[in-house]
PDB file of N, CA and C in Angstrom:
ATOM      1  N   UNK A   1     106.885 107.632  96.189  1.00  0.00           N
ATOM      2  CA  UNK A   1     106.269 106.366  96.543  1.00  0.00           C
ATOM      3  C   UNK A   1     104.772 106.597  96.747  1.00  0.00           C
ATOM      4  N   UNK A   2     103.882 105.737  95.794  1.00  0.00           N
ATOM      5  CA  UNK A   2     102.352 105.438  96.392  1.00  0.00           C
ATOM      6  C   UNK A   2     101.935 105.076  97.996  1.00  0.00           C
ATOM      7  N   UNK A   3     100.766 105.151  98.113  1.00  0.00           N
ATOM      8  CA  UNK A   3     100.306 104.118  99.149  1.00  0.00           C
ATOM      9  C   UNK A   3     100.395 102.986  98.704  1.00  0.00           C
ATOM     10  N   UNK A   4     100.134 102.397  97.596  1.00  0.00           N
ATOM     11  CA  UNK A   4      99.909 100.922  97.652  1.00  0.00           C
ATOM     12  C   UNK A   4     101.196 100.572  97.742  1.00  0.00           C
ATOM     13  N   UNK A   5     102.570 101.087  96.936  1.00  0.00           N
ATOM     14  CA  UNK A   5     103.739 100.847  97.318  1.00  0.00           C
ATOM     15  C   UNK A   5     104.092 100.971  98.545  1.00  0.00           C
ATOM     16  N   UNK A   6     103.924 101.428  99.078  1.00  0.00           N
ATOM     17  CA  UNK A   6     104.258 101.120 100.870  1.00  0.00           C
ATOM     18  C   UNK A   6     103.511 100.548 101.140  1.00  0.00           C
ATOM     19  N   UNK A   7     102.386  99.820 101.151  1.00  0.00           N
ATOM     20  CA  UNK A   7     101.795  99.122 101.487  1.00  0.00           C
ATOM     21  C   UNK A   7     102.453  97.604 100.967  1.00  0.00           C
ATOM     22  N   UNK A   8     103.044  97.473 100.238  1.00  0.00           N
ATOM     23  CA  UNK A   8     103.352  96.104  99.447  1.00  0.00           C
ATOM     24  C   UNK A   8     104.981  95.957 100.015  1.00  0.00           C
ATOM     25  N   UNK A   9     105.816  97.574 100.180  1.00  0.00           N
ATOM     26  CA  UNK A   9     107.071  97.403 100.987  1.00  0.00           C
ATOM     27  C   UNK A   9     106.920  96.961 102.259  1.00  0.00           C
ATOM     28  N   UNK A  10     105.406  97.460 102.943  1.00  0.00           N
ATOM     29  CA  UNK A  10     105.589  97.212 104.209  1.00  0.00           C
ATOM     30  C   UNK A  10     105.217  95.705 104.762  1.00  0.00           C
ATOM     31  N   UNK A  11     104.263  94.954 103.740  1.00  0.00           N
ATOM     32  CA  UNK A  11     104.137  93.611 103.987  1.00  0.00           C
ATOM     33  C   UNK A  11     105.346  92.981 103.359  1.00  0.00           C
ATOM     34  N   UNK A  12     106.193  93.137 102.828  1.00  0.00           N
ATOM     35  CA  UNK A  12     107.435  92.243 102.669  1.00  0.00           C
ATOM     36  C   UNK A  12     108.322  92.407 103.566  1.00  0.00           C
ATOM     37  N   UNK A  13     108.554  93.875 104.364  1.00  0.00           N
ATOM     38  CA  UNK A  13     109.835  94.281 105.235  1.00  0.00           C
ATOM     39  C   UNK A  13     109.081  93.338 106.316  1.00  0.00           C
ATOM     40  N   UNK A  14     108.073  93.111 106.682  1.00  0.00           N
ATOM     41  CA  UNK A  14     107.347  92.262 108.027  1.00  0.00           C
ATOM     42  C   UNK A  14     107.505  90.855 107.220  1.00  0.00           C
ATOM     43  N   UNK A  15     107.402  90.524 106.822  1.00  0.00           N
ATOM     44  CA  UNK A  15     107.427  88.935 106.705  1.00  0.00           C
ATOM     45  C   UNK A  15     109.062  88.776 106.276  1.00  0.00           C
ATOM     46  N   UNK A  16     110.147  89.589 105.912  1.00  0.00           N
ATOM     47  CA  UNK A  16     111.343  89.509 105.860  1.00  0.00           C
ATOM     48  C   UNK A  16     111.847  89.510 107.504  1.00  0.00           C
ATOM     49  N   UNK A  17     111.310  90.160 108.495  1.00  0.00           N
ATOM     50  CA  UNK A  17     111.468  90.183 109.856  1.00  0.00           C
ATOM     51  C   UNK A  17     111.260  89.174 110.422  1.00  0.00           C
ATOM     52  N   UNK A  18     109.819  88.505 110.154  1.00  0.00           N
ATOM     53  CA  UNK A  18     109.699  87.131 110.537  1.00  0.00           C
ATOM     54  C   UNK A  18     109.956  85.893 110.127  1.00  0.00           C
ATOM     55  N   UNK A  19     110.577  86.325 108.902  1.00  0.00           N
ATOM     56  CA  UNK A  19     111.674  85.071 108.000  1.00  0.00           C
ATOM     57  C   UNK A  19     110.127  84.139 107.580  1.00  0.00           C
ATOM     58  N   UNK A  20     109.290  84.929 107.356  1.00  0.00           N
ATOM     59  CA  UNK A  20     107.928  83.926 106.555  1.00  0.00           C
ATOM     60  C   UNK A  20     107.473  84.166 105.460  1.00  0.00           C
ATOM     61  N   UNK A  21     106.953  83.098 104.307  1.00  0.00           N
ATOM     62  CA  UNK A  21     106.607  83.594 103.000  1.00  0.00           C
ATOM     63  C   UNK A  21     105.485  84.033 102.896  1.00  0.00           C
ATOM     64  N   UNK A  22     105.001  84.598 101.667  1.00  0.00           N
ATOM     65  CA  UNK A  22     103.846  85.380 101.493  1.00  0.00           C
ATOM     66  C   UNK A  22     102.620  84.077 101.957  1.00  0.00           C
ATOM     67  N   UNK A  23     102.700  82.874 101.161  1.00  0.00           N
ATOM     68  CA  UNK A  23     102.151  82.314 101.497  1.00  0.00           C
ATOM     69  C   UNK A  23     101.189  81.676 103.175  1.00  0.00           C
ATOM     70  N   UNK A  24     102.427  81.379 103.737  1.00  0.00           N
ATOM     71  CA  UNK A  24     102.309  81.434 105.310  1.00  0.00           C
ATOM     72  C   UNK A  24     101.701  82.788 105.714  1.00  0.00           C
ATOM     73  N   UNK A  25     101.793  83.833 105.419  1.00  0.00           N
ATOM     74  CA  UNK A  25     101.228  84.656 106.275  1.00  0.00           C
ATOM     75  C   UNK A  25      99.644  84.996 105.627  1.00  0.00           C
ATOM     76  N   UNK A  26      99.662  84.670 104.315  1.00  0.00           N
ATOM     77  CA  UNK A  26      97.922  84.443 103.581  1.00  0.00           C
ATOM     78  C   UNK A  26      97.644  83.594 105.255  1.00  0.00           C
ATOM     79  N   UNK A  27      98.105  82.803 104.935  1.00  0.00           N
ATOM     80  CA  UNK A  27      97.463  81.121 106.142  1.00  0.00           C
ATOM     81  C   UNK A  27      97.446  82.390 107.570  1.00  0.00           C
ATOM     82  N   UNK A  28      98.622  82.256 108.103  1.00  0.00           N
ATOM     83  CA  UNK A  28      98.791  83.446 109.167  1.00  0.00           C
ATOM     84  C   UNK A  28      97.083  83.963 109.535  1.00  0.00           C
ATOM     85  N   UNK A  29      97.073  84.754 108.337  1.00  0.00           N
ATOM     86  CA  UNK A  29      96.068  85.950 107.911  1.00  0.00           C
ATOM     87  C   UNK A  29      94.410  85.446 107.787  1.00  0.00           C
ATOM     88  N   UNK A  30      94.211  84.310 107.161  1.00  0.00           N
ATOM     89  CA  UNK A  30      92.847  84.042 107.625  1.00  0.00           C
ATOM     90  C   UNK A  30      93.062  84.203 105.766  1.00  0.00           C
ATOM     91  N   UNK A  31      93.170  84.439 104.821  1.00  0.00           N
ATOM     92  CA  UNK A  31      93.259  84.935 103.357  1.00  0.00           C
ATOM     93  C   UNK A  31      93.693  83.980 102.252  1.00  0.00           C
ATOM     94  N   UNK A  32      93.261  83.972 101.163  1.00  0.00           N
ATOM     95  CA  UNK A  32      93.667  83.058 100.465  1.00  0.00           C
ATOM     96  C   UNK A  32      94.890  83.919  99.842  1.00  0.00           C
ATOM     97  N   UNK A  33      96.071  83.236  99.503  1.00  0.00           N
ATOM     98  CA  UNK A  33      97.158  83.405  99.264  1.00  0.00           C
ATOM     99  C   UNK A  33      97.033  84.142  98.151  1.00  0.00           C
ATOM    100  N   UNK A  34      96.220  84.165  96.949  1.00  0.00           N
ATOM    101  CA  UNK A  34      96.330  85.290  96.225  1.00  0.00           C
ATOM    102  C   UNK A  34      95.795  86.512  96.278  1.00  0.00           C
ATOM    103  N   UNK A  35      95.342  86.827  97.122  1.00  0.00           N
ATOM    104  CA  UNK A  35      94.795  88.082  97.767  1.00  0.00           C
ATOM    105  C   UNK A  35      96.134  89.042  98.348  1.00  0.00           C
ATOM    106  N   UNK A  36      96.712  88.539  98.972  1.00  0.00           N
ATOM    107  CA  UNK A  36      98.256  88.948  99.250  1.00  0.00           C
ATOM    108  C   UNK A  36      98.856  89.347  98.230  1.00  0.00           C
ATOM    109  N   UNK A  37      98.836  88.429  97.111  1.00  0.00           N
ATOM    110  CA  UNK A  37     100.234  88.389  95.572  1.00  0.00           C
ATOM    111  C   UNK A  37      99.231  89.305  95.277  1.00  0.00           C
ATOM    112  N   UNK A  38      98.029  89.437  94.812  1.00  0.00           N
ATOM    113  CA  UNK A  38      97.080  90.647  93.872  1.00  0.00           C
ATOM    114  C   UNK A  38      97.715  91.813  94.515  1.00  0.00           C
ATOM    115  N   UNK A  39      97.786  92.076  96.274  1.00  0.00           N
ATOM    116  CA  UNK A  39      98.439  93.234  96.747  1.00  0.00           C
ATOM    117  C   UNK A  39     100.203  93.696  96.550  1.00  0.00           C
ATOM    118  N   UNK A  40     100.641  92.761  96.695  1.00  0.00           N
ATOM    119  CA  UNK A  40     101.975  92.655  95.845  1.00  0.00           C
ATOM    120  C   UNK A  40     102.513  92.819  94.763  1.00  0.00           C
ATOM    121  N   UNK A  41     101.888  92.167  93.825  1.00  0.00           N
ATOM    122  CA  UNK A  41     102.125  92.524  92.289  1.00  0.00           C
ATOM    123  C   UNK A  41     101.476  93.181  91.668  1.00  0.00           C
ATOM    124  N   UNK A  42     100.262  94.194  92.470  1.00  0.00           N
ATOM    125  CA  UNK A  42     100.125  95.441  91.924  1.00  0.00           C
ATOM    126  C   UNK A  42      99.177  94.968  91.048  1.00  0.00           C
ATOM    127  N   UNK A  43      97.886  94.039  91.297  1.00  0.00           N
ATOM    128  CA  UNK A  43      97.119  93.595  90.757  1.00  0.00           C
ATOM    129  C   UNK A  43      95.461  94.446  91.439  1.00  0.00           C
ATOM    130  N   UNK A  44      96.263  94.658  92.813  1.00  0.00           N
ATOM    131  CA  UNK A  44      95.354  94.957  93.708  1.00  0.00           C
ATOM    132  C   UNK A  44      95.526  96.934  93.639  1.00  0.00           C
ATOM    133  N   UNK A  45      95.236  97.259  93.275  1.00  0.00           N
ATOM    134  CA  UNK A  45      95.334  99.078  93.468  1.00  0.00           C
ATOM    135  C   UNK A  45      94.901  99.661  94.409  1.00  0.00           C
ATOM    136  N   UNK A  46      93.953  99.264  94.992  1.00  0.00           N
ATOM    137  CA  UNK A  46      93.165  99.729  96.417  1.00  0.00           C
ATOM    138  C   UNK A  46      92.835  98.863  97.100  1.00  0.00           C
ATOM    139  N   UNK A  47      93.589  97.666  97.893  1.00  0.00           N
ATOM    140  CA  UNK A  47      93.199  96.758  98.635  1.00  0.00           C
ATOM    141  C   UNK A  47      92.935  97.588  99.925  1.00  0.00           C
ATOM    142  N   UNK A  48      91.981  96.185 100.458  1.00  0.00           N
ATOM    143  CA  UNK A  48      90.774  97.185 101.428  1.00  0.00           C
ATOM    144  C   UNK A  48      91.287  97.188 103.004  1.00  0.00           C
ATOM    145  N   UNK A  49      91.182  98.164 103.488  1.00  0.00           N
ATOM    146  CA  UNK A  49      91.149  98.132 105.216  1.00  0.00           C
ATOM    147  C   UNK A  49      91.094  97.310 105.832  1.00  0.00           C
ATOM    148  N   UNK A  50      90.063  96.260 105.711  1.00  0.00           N
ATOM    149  CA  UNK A  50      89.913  94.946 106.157  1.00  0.00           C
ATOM    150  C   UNK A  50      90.853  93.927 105.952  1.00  0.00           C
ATOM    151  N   UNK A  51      91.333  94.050 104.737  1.00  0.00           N
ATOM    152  CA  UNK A  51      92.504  93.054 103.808  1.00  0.00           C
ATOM    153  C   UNK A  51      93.398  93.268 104.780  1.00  0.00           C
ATOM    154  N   UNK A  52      94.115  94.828 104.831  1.00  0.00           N
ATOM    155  CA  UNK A  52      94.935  94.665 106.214  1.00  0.00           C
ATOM    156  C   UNK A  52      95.226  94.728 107.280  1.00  0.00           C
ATOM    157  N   UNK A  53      93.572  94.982 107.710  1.00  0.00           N
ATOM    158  CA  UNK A  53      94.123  94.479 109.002  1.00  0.00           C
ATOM    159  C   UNK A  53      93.989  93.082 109.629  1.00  0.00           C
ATOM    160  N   UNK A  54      93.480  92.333 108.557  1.00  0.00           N
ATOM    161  CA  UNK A  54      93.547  90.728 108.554  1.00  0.00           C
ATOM    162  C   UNK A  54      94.772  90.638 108.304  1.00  0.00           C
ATOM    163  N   UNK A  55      95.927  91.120 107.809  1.00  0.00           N
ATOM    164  CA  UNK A  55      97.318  90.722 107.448  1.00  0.00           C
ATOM    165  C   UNK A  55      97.990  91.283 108.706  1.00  0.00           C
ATOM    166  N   UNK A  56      97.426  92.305 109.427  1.00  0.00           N
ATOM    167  CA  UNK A  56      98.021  92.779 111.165  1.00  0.00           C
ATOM    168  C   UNK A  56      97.763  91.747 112.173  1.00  0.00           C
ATOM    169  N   UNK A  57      96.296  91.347 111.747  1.00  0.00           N
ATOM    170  CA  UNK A  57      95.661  90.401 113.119  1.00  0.00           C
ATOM    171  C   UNK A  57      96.613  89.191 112.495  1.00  0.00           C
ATOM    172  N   UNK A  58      97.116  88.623 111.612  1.00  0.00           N
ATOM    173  CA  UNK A  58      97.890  87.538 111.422  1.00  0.00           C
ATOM    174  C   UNK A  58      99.267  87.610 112.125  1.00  0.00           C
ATOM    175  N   UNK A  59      99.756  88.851 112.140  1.00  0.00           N
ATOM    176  CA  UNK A  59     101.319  88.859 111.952  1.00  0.00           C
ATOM    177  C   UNK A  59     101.478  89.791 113.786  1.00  0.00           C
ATOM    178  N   UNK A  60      99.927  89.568 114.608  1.00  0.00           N
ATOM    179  CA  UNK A  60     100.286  90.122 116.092  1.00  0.00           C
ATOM    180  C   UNK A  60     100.875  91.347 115.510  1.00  0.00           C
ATOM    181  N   UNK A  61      99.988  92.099 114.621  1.00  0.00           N
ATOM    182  CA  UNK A  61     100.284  93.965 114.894  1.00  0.00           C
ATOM    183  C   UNK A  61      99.237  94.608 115.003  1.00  0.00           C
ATOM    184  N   UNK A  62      98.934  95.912 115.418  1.00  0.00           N
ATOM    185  CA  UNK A  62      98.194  96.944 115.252  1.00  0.00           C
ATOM    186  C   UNK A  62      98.381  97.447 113.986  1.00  0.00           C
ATOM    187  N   UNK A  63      97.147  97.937 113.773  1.00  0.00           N
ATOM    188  CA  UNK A  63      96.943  98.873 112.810  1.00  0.00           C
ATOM    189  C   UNK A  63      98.044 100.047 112.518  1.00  0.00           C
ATOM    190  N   UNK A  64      97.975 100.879 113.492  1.00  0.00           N
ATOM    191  CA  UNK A  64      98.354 101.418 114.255  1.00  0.00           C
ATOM    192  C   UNK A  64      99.854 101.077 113.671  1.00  0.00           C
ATOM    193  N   UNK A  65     100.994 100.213 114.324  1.00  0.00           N
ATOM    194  CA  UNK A  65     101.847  99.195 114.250  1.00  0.00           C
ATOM    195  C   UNK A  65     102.489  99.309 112.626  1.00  0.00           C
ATOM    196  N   UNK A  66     101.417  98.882 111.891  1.00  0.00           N
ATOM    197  CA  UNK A  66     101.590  98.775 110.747  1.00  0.00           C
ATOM    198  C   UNK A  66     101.878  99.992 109.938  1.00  0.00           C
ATOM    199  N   UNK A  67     101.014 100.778 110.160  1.00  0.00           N
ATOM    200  CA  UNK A  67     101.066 101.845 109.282  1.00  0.00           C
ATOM    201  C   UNK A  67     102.344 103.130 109.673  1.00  0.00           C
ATOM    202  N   UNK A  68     102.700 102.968 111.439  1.00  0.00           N
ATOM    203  CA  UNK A  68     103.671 103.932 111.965  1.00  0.00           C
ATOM    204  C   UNK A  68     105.168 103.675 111.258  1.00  0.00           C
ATOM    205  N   UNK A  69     105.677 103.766 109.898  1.00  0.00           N
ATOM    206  CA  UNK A  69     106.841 103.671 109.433  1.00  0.00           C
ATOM    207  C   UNK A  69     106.937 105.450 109.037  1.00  0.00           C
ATOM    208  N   UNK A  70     108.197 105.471 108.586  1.00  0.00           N
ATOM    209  CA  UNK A  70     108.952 106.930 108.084  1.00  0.00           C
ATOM    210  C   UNK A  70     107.882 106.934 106.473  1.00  0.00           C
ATOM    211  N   UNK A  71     108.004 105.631 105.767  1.00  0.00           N
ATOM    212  CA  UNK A  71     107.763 105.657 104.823  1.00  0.00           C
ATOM    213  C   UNK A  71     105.744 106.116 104.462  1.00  0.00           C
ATOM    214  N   UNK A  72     105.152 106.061 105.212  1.00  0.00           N
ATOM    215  CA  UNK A  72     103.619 105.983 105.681  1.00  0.00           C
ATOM    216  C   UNK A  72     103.834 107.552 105.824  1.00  0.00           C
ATOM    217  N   UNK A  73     104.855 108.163 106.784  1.00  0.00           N
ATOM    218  CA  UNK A  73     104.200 109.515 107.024  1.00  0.00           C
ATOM    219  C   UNK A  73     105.041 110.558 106.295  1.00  0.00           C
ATOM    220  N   UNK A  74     105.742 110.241 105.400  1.00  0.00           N
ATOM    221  CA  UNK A  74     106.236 111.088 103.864  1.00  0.00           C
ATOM    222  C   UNK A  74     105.367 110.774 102.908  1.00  0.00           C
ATOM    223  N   UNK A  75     104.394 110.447 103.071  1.00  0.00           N
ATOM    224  CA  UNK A  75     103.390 110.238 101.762  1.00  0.00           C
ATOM    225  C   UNK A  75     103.165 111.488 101.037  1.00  0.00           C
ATOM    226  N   UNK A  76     103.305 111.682  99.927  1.00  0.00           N
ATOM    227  CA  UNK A  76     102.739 112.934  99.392  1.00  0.00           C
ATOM    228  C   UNK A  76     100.705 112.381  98.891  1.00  0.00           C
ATOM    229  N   UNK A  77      99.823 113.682  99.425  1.00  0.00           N
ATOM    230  CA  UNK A  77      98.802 113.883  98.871  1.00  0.00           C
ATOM    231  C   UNK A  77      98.574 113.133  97.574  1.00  0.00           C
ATOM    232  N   UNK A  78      97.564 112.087  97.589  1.00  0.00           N
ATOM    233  CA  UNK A  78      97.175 111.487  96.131  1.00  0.00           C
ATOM    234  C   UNK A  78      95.906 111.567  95.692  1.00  0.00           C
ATOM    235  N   UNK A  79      96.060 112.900  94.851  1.00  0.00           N
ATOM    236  CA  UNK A  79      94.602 113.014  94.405  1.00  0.00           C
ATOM    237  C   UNK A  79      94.260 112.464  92.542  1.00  0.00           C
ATOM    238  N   UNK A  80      93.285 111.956  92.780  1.00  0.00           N
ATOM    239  CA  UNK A  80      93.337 111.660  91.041  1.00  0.00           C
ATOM    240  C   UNK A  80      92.295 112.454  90.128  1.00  0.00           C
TER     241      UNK A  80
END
C-alpha cells in the first residue's frame, strides 16, 4: 500500500464511521467537493498537508488522530 492509498482508505473508513458522503464532508471541510474525489480517485498523487488537515479540522480529528492507524505505520519507504 502507498501513502496516498491510505490516505484515500483512511478518508473513506472516517466518513463510513460517520455514515457521511464525500460530499458533506468537502462542506464539513471548508473544500470544494472535488478536491476530495481528485484525492480519492487518484487524480490527486500528492495532496497537500493542508488539504488534510482541513479534512481533520472538518471531521473533529487531529492530525495526529488521523494518521495513528496500523495501516500509516506499515508503510514501506517510498523513494522515487
Amino acid at each position: 500500500m502507498t501513502t496516498v492509498d491510505a490516505v484515500k482508505a483512511r478518508i473513506l473508513q472516517l466518513c463510513g464511521q460517520r455514515d457521511i458522503t464525500i460530499n458533506k464532508l468537502a462542506n464539513l471541510a471548508g473544500l470544494p467537493p472535488s478536491s476530495v474525489k481528485n484525492i480519492l480517485y487518484g487524480r490527486s498523487q500528492n495532496p497537500k498537508l493542508v488539504t488534510i488537515k482541513m479534512i481533520c479540522d472538518g471531521l473533529d480529528l487531529t492530525l495526529g488522530e488521523f494518521f495513528s492507524t496500523p495501516e500509516f505505520d506499515s508503510l514501506e519507504q517510498e523513494l522515487r
